[in-house]
Each structure stands twice: as C-alpha cells, then as structure tokens.
PDB file of N, CA and C in Angstrom:
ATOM      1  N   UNK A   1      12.730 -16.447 -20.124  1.00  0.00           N
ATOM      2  CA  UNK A   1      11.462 -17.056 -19.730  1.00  0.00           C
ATOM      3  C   UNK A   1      10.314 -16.130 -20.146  1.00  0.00           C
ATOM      4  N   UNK A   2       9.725 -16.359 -20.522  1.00  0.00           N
ATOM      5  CA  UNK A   2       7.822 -16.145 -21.532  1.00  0.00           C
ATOM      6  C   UNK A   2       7.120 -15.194 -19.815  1.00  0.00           C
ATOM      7  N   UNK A   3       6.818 -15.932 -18.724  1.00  0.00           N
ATOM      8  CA  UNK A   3       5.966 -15.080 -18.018  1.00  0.00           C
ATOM      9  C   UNK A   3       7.134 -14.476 -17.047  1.00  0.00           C
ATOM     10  N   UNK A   4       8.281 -14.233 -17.390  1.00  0.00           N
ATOM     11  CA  UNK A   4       8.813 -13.004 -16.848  1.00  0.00           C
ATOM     12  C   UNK A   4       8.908 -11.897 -15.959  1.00  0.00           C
ATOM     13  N   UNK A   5       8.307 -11.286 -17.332  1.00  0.00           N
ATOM     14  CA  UNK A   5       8.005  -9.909 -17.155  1.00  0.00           C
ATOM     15  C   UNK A   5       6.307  -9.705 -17.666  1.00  0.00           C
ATOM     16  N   UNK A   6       5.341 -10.489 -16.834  1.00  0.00           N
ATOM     17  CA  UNK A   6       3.776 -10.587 -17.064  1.00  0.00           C
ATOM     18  C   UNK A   6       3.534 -10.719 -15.763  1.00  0.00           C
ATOM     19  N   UNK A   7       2.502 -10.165 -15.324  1.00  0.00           N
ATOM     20  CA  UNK A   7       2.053  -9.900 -13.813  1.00  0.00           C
ATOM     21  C   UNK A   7       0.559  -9.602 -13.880  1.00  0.00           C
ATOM     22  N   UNK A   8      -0.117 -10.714 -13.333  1.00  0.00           N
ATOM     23  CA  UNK A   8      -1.559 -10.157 -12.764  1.00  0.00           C
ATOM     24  C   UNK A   8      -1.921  -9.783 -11.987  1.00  0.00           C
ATOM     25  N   UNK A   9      -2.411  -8.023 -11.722  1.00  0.00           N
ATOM     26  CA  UNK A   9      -2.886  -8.255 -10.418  1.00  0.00           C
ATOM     27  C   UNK A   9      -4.580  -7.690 -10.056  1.00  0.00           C
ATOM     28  N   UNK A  10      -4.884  -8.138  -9.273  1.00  0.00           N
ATOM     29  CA  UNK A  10      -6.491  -8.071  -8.581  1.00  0.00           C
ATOM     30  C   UNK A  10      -6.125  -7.035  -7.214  1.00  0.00           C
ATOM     31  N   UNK A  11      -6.361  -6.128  -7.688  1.00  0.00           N
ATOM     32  CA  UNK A  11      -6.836  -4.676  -6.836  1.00  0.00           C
ATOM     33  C   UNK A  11      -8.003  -3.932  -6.434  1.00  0.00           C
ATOM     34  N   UNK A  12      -8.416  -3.085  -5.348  1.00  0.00           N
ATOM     35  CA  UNK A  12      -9.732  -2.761  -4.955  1.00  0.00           C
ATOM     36  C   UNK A  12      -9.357  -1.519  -5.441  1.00  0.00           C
ATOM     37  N   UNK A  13     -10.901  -1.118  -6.193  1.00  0.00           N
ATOM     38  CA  UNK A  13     -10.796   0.291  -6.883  1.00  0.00           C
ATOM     39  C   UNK A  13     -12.356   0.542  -6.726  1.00  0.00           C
ATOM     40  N   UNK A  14     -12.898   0.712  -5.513  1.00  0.00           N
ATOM     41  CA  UNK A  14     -14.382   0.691  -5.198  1.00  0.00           C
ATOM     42  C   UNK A  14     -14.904   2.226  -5.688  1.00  0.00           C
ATOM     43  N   UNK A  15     -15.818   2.680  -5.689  1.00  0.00           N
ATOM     44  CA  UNK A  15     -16.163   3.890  -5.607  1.00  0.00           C
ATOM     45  C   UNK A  15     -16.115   5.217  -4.645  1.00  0.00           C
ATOM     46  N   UNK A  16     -15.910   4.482  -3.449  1.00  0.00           N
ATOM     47  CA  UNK A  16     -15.505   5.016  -2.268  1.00  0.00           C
ATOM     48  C   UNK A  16     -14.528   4.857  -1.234  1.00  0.00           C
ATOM     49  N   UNK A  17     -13.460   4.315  -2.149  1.00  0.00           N
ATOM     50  CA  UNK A  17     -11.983   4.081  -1.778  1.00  0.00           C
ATOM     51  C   UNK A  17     -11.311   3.513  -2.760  1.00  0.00           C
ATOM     52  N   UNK A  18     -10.114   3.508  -2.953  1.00  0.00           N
ATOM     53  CA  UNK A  18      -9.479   3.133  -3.944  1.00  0.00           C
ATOM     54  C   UNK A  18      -7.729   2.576  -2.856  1.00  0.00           C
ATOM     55  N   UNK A  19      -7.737   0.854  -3.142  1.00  0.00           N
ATOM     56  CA  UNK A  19      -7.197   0.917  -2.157  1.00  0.00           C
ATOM     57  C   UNK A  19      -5.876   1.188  -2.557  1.00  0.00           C
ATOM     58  N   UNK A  20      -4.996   2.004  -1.740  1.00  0.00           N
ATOM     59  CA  UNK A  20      -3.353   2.458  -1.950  1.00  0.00           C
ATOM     60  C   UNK A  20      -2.390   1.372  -2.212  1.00  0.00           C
ATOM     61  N   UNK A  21      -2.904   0.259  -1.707  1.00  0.00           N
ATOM     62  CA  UNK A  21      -1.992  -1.224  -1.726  1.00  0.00           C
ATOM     63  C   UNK A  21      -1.538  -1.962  -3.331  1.00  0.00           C
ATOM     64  N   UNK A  22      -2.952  -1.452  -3.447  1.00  0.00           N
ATOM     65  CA  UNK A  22      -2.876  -2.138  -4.859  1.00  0.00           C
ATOM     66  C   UNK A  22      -2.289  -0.948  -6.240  1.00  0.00           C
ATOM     67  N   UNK A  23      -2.453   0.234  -5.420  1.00  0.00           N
ATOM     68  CA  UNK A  23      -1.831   1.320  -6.326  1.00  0.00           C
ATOM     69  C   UNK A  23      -0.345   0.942  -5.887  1.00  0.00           C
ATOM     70  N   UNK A  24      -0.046   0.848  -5.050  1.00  0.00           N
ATOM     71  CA  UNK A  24       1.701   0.797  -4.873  1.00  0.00           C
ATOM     72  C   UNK A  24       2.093  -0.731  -5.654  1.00  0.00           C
ATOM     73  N   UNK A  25       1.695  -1.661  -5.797  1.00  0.00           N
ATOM     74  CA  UNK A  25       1.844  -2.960  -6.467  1.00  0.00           C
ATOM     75  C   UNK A  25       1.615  -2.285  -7.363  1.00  0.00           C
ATOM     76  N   UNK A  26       0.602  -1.747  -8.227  1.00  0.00           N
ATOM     77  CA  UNK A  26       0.825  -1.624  -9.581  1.00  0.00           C
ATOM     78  C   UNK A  26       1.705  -0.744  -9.719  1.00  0.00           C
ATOM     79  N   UNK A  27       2.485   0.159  -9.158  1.00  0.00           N
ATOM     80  CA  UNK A  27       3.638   1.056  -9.853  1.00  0.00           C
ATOM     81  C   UNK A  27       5.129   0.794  -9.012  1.00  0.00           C
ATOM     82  N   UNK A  28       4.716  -0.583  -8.549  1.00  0.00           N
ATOM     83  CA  UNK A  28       6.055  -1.184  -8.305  1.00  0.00           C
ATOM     84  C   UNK A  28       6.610  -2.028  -9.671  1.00  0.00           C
ATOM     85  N   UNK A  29       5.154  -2.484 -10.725  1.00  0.00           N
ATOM     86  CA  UNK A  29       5.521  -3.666 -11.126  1.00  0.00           C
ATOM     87  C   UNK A  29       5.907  -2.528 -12.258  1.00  0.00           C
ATOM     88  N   UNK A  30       5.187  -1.723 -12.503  1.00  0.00           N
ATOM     89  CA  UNK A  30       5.565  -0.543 -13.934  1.00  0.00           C
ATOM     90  C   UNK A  30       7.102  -0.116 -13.746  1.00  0.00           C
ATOM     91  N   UNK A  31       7.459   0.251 -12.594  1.00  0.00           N
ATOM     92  CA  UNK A  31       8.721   0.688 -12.494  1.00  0.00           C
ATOM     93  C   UNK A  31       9.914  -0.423 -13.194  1.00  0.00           C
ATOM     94  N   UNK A  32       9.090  -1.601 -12.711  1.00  0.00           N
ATOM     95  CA  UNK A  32       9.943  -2.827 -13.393  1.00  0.00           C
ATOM     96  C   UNK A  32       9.899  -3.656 -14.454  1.00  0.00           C
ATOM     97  N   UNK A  33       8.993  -2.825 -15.213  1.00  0.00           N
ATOM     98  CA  UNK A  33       8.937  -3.234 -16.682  1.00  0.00           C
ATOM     99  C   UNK A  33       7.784  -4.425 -16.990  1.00  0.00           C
ATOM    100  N   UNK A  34       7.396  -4.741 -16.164  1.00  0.00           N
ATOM    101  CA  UNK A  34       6.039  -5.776 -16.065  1.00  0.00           C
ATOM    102  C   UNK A  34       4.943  -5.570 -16.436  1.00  0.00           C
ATOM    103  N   UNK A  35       4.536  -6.221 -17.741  1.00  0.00           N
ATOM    104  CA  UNK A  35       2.688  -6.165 -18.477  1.00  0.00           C
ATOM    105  C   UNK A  35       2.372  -6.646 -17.610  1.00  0.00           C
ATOM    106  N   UNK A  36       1.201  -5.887 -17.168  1.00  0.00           N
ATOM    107  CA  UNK A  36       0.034  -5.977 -16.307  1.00  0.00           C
ATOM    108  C   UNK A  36      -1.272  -6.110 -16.947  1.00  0.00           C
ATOM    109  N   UNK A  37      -1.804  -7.340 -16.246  1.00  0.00           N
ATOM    110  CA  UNK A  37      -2.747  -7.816 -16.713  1.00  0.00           C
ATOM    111  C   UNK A  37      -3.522  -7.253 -15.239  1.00  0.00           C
ATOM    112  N   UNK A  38      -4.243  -6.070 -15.423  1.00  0.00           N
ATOM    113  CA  UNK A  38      -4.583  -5.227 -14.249  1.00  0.00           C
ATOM    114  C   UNK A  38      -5.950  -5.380 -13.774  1.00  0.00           C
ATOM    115  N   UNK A  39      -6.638  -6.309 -12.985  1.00  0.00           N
ATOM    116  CA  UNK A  39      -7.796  -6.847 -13.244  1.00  0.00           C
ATOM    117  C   UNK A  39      -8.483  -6.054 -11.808  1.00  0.00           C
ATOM    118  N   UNK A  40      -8.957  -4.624 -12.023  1.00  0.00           N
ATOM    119  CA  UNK A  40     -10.065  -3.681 -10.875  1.00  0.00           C
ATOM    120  C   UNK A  40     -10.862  -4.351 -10.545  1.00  0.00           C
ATOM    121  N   UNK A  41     -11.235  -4.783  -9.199  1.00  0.00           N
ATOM    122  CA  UNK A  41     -12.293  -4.852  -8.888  1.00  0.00           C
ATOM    123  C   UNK A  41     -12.995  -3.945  -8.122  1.00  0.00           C
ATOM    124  N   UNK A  42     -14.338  -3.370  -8.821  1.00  0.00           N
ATOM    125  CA  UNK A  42     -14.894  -2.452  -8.518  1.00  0.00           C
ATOM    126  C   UNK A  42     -16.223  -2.559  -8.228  1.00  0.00           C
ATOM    127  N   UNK A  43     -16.798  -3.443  -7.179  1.00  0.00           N
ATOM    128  CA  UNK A  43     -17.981  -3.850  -6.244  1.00  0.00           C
ATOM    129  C   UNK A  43     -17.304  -4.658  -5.217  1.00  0.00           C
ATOM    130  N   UNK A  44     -18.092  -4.356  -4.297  1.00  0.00           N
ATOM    131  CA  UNK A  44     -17.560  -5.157  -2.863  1.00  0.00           C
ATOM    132  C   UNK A  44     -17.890  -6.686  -3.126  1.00  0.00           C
ATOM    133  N   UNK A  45     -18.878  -7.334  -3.839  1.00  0.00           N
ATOM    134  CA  UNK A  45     -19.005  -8.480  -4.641  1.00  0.00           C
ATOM    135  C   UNK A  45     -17.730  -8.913  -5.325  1.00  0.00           C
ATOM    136  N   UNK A  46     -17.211  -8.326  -5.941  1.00  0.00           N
ATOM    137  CA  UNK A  46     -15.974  -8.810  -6.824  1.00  0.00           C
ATOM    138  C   UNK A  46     -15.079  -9.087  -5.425  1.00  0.00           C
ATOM    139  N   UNK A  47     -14.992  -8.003  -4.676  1.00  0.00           N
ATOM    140  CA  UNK A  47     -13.324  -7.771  -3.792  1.00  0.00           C
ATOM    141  C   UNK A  47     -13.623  -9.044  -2.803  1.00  0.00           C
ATOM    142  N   UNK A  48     -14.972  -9.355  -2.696  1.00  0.00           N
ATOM    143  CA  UNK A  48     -15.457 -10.477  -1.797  1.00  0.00           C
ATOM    144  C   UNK A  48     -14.669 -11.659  -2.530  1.00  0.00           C
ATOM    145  N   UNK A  49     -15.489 -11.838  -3.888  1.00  0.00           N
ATOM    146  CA  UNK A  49     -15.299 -13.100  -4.250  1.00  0.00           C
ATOM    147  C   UNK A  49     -13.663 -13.633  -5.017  1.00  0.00           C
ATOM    148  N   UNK A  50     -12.941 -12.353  -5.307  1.00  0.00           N
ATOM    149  CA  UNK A  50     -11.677 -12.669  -5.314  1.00  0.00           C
ATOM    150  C   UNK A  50     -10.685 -13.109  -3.601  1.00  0.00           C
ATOM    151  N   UNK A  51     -10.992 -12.728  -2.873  1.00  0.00           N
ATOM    152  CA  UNK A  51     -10.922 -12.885  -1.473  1.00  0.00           C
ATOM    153  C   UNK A  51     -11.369 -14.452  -1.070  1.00  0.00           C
ATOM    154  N   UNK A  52     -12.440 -14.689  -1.332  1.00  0.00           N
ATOM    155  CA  UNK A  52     -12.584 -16.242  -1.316  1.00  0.00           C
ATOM    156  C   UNK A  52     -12.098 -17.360  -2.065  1.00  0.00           C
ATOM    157  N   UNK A  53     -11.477 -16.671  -3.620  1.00  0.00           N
ATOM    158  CA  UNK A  53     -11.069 -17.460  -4.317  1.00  0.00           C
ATOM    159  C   UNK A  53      -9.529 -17.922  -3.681  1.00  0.00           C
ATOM    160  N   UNK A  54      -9.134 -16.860  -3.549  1.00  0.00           N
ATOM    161  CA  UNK A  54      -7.480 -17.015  -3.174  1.00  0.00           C
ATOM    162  C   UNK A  54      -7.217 -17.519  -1.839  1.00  0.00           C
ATOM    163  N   UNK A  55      -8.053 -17.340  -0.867  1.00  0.00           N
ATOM    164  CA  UNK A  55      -8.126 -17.466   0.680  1.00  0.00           C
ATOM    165  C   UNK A  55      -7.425 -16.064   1.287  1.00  0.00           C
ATOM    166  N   UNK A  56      -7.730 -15.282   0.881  1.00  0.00           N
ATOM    167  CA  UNK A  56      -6.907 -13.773   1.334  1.00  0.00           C
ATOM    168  C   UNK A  56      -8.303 -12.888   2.473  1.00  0.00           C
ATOM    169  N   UNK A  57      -7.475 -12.648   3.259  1.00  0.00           N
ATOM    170  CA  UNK A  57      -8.079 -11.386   4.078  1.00  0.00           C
ATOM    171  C   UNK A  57      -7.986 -10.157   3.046  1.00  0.00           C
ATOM    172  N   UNK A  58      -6.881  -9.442   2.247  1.00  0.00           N
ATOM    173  CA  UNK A  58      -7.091  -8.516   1.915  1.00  0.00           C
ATOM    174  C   UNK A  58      -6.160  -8.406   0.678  1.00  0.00           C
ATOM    175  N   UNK A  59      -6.750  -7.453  -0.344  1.00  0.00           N
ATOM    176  CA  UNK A  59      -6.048  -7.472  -1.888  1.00  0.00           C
ATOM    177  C   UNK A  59      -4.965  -6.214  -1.245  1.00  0.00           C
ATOM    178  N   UNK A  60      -4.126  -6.604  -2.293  1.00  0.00           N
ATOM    179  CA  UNK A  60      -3.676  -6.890  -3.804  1.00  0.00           C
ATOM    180  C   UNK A  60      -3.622  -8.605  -3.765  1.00  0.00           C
ATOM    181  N   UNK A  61      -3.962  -8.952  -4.721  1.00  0.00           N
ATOM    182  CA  UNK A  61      -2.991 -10.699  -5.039  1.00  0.00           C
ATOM    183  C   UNK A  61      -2.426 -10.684  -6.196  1.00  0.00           C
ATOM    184  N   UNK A  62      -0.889 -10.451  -6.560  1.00  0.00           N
ATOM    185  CA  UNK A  62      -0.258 -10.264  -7.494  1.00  0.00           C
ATOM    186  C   UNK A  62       0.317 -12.136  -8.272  1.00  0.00           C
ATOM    187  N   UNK A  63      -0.012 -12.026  -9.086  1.00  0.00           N
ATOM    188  CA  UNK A  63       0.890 -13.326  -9.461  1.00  0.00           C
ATOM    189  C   UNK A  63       1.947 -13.007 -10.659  1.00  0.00           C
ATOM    190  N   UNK A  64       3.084 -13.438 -10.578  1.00  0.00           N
ATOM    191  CA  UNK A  64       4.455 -13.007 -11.565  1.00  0.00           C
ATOM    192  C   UNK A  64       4.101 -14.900 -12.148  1.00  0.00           C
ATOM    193  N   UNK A  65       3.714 -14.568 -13.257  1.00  0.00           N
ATOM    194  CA  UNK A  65       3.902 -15.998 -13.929  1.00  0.00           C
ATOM    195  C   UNK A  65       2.983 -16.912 -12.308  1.00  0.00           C
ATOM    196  N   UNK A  66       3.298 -17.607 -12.406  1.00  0.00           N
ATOM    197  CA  UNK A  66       2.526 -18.840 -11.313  1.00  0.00           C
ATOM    198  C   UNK A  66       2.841 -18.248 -10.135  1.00  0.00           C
ATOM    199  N   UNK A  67       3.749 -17.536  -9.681  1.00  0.00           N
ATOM    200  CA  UNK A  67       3.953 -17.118  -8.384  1.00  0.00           C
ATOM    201  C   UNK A  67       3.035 -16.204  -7.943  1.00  0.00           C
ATOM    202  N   UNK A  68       2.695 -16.623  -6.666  1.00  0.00           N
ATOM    203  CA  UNK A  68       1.458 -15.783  -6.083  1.00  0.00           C
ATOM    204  C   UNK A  68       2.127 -14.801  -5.003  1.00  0.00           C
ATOM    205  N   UNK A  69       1.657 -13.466  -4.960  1.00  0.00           N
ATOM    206  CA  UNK A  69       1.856 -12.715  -3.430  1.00  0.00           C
ATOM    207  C   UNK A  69       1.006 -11.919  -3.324  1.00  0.00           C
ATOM    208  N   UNK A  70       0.860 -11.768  -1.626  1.00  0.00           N
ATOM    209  CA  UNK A  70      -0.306 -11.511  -1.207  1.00  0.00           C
ATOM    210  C   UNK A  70      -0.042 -10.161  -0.148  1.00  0.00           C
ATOM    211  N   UNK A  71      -0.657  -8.818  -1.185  1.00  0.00           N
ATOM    212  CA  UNK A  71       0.105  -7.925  -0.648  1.00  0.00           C
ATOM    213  C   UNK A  71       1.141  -7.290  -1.621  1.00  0.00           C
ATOM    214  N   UNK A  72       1.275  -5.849  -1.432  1.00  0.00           N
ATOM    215  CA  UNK A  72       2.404  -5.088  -1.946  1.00  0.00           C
ATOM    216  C   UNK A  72       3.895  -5.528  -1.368  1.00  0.00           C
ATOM    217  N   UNK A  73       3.727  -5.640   0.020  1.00  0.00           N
ATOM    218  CA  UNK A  73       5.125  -5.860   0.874  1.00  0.00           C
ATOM    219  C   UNK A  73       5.440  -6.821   0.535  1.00  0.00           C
ATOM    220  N   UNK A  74       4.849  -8.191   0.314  1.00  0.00           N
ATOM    221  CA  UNK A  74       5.420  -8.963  -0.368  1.00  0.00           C
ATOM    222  C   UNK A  74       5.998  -8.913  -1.416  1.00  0.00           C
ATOM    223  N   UNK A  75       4.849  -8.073  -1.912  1.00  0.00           N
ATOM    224  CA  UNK A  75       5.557  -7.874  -3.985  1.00  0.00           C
ATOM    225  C   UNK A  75       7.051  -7.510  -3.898  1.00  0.00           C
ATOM    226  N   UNK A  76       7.356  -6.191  -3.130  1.00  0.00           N
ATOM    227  CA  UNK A  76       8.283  -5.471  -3.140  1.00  0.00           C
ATOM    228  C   UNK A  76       9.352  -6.551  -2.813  1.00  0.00           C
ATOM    229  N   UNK A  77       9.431  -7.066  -1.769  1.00  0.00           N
ATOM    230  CA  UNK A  77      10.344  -8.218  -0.950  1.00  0.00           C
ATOM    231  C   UNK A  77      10.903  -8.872  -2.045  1.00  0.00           C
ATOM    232  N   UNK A  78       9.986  -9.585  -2.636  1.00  0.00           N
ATOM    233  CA  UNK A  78      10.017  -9.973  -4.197  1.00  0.00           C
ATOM    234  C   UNK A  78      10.883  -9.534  -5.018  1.00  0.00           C
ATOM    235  N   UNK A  79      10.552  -8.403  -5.367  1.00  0.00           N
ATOM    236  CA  UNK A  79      11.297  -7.638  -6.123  1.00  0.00           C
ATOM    237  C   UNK A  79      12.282  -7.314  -6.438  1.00  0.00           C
ATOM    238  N   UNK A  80      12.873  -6.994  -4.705  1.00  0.00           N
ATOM    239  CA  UNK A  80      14.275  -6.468  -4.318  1.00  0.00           C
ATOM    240  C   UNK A  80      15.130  -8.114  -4.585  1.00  0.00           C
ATOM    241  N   UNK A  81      14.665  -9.012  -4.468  1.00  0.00           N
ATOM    242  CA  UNK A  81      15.671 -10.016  -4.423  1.00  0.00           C
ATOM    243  C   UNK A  81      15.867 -10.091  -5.910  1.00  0.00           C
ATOM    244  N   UNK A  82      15.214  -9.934  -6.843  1.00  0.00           N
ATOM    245  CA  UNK A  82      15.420  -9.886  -8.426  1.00  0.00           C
ATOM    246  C   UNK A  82      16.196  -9.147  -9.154  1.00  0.00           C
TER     247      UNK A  82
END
C-alpha cells in the first residue's frame, strides 16, 4: 500500500515551548520508517487554528494515510498493534 509508510503530523513548536508530545510522535514514526510530512506549527494562531480544524483540545494530530490520531499515546497504541 502507497500511504503506508507516509505520516502527517501537526506539532507545537512555539518559541517558548516546544511541545514533547509531538517530539515523541515524531521519533516514534522515524523509528518506524515513516516519511513525515512534518507540518510545525509555530504561533499560537496556527496551534489554535489546527485545533479547530480537527476538533482537538491538544496536538499532536498524526494521520498514517487517512487514519487520524490524536495524541502520541494513541500513535504508539497504533503502532504496537502493527
């Protein structure tokens, strides 16, 4: 299958925090061989309006091909069953 091993994810990388959640999603998905389409958001504007897009309280929002998760713990959960 084509989106595989392709993963987008939307992470907070503000100037005055950088959030750990989205660092552990991204070197969960590296460990597993997954192009990352690694999309920082870096203004509280962006982390807002990705937050409204998805309906999320809080990033990471990873999608593997169409599959959405919300959260590292999810990712991982994910993962382990693969």
């Amino acid at each position: 299958m084509a989106d595989e091993k392709r993963a987008t994810l939307y992470r907070m990388e503000l100037p005055d925090h950088v959030c750990p959640f989205g660092l552990h999603a991204r070197e969960l998905l590296l460990e597993r061989g997954y192009d990352i389409d690694d999309r920082v958001l870096r203004t509280r504007g962006e982390v807002d309006a990705v937050k409204a897009e998805f309906g999320v309280a809080t990033t990471p929002v990873i999608f593997l091909g169409e599959e959405r998760f919300d959260g590292s713990d999810a990712l991982a959960h994910a993962l382990a069953s693969r």
